[in-house]
C-alpha atoms as a PDB file:
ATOM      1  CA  UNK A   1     -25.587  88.015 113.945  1.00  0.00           C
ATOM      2  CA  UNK A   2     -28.789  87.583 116.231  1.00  0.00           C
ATOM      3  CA  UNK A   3     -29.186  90.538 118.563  1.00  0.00           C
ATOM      4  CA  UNK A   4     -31.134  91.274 121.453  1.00  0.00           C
ATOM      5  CA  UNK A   5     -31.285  94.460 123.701  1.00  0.00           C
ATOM      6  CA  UNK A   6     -28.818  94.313 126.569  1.00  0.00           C
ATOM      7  CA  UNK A   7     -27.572  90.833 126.325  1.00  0.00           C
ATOM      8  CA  UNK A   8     -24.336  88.947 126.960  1.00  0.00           C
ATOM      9  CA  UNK A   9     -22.659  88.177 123.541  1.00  0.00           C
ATOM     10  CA  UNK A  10     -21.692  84.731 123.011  1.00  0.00           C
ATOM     11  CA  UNK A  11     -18.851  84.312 119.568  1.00  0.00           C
ATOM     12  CA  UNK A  12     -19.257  81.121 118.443  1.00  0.00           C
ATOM     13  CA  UNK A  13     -16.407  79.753 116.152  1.00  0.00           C
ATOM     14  CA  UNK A  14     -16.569  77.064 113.561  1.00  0.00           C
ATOM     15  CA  UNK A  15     -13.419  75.583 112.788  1.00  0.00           C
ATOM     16  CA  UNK A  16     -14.241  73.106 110.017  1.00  0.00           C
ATOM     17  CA  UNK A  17     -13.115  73.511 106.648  1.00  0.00           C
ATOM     18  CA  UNK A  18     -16.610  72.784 105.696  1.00  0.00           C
ATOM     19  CA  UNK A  19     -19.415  74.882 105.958  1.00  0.00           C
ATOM     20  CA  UNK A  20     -21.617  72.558 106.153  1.00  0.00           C
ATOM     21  CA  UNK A  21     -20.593  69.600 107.405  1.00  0.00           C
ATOM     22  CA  UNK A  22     -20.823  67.258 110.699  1.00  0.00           C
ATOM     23  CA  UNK A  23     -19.563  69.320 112.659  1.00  0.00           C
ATOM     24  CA  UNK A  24     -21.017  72.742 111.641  1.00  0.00           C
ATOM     25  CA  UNK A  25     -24.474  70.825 112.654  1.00  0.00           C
ATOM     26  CA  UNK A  26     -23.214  70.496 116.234  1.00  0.00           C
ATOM     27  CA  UNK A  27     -22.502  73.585 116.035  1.00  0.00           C
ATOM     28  CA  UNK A  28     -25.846  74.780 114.795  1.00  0.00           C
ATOM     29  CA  UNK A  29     -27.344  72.942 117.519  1.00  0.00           C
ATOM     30  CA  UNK A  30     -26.057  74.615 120.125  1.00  0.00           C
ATOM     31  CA  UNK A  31     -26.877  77.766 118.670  1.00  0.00           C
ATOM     32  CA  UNK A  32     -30.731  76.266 118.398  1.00  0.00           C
ATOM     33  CA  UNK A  33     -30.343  75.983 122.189  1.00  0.00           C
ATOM     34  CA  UNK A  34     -28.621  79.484 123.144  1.00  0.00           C
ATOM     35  CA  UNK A  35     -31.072  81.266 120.938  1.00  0.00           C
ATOM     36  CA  UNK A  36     -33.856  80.690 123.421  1.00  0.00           C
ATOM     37  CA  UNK A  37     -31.554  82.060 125.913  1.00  0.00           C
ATOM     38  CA  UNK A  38     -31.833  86.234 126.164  1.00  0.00           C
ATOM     39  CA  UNK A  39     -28.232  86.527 124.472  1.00  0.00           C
ATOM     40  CA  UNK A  40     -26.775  87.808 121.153  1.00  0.00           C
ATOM     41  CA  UNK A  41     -24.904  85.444 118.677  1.00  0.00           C
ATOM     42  CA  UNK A  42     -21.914  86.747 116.641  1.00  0.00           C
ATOM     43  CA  UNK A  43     -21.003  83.069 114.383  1.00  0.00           C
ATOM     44  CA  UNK A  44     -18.000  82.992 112.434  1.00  0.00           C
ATOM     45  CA  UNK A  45     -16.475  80.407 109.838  1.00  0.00           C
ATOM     46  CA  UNK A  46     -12.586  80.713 110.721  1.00  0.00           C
ATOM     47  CA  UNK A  47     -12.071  79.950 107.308  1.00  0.00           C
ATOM     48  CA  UNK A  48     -13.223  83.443 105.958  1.00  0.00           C
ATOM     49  CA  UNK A  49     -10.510  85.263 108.083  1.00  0.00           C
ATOM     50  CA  UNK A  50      -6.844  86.080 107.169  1.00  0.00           C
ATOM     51  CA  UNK A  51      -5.071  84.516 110.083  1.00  0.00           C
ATOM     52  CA  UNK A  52      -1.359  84.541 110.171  1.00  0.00           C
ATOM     53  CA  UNK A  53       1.051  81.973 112.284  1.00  0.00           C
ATOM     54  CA  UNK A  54       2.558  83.803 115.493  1.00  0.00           C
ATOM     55  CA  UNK A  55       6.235  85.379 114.204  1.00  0.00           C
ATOM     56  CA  UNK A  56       7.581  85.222 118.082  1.00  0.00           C
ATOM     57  CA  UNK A  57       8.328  88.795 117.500  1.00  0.00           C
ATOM     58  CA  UNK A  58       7.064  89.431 121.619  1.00  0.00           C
ATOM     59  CA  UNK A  59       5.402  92.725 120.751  1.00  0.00           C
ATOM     60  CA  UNK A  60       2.626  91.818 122.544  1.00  0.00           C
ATOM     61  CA  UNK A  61       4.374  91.047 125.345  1.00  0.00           C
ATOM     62  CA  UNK A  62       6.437  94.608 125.054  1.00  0.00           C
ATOM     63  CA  UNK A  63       3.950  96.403 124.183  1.00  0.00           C
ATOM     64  CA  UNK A  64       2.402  98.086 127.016  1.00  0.00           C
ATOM     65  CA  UNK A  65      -1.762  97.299 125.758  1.00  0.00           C
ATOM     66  CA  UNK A  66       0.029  94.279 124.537  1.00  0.00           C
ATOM     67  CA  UNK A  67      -1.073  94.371 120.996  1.00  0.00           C
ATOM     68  CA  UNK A  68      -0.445  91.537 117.814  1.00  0.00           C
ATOM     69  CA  UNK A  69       1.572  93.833 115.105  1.00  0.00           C
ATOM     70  CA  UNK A  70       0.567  91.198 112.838  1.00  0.00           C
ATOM     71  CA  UNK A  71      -1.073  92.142 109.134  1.00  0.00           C
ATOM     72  CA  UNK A  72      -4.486  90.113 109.313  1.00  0.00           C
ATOM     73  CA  UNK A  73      -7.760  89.616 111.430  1.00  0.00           C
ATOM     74  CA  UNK A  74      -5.911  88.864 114.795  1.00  0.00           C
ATOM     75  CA  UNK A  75      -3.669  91.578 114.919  1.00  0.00           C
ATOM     76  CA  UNK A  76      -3.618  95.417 113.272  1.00  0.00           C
ATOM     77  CA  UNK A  77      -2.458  96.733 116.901  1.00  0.00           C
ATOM     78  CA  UNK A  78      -6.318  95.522 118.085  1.00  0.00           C
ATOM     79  CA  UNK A  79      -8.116  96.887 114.883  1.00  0.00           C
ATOM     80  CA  UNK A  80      -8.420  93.233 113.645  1.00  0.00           C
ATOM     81  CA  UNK A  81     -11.949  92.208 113.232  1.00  0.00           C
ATOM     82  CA  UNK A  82     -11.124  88.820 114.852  1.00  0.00           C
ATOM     83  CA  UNK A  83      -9.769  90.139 117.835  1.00  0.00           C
ATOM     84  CA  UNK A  84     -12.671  93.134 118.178  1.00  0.00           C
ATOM     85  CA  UNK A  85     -15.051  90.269 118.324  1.00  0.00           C
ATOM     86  CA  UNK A  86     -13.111  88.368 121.310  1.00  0.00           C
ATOM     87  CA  UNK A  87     -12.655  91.568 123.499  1.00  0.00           C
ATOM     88  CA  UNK A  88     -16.550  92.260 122.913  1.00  0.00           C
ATOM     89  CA  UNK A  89     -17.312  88.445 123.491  1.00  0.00           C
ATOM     90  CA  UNK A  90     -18.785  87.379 127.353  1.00  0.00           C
ATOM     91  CA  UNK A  91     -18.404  83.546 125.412  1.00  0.00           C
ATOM     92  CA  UNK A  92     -16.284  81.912 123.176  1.00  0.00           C
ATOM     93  CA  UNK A  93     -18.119  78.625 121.725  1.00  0.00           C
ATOM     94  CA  UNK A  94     -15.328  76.972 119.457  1.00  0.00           C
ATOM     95  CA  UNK A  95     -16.814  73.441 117.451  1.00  0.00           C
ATOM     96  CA  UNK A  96     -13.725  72.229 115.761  1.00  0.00           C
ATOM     97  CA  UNK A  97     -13.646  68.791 113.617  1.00  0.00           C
ATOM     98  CA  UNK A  98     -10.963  65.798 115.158  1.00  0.00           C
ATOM     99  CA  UNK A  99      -8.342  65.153 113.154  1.00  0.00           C
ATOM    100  CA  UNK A 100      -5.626  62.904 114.537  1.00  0.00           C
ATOM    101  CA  UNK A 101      -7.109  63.071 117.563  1.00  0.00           C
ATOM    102  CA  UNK A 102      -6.103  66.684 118.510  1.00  0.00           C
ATOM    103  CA  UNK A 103      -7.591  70.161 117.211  1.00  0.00           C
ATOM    104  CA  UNK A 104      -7.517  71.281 113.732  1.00  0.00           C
ATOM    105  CA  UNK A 105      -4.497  72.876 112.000  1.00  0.00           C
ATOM    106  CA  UNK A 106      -6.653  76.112 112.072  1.00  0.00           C
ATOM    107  CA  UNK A 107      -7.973  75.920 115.227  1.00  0.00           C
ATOM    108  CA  UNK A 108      -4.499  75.702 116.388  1.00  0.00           C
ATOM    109  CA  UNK A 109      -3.346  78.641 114.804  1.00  0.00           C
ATOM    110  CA  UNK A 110      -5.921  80.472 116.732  1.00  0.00           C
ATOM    111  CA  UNK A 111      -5.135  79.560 119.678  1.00  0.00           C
ATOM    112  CA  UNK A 112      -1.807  80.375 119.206  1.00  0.00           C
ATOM    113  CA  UNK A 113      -2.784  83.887 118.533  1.00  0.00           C
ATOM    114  CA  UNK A 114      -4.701  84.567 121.631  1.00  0.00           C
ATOM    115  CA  UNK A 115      -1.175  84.690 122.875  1.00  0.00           C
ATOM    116  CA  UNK A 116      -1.613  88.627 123.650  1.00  0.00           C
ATOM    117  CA  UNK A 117      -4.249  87.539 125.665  1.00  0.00           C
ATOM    118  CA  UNK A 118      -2.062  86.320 128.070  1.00  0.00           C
ATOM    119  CA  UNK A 119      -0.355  89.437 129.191  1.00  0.00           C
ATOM    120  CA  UNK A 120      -3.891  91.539 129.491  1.00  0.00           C
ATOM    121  CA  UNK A 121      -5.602  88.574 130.994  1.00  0.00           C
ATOM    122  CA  UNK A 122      -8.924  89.791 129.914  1.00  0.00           C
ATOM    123  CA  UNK A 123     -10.197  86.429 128.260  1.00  0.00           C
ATOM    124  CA  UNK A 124     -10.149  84.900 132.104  1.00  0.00           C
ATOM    125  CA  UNK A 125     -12.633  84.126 133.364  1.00  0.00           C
ATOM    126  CA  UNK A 126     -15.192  84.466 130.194  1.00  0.00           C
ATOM    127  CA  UNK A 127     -16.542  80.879 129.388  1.00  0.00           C
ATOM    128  CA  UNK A 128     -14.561  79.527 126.256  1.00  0.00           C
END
């Protein structure tokens, strides 16, 4: 992670099953350009995190800080490192590959688990 003294923090996500690969260059473009920007950097490779499929168990929907119960990065009641980085995120940069002309089977799945997100509402308005 680049950091800078009082910045916004922009968590940029790669997708891709490969590292290094088409689209990890787009991606590592647009980090070229936002590092001349006065703004920290936090980039990921989705593949290195233990993300779990939704159960549609509603506890974050229930629960009153609507927290994921769920084992992995996204969940642990908000002690997943996944979700830490979102809430401290101003922007989410996601460069995902096309297959079948639709996002990625991961990218999907995280999507799905921003589902909490919903109920606290405090992804809107951030840039994604």
């Amino acid at each position: 992670m680049l950091k800078k003294k009082n910045t916004a923090k922009i968590l940029t996500i790669l997708t891709s099953g490969r590292k290094k690969g088409y689209t990890s260059g787009l991606l590592d473009k647009a980090i070229e350009g936002i590092k001349s920007k006065n703004v920290d950097i936090d980039y990921i490779w989705l593949t290195q995190y233990n993300i779990k499929p939704c159960i549609a168990c509603f506890n974050c929907i229930r629960d009153d800080k609507h927290l994921c119960v769920r084992n992995d990065d996204m969940g642990k009641k908000g002690e997943g490192i996944l979700i830490k980085k979102i809430k401290e995120a101003n922007a989410i940069l996601i460069v995902d590959p096309v297959y079948f002309w639709g996002a990625s089977a991961l990218a999907h799945l995280f999507f799905e688990r921003l589902y909490p997100f919903l109920w606290t509402g405090s992804l809107n308005g951030i840039p994604f």
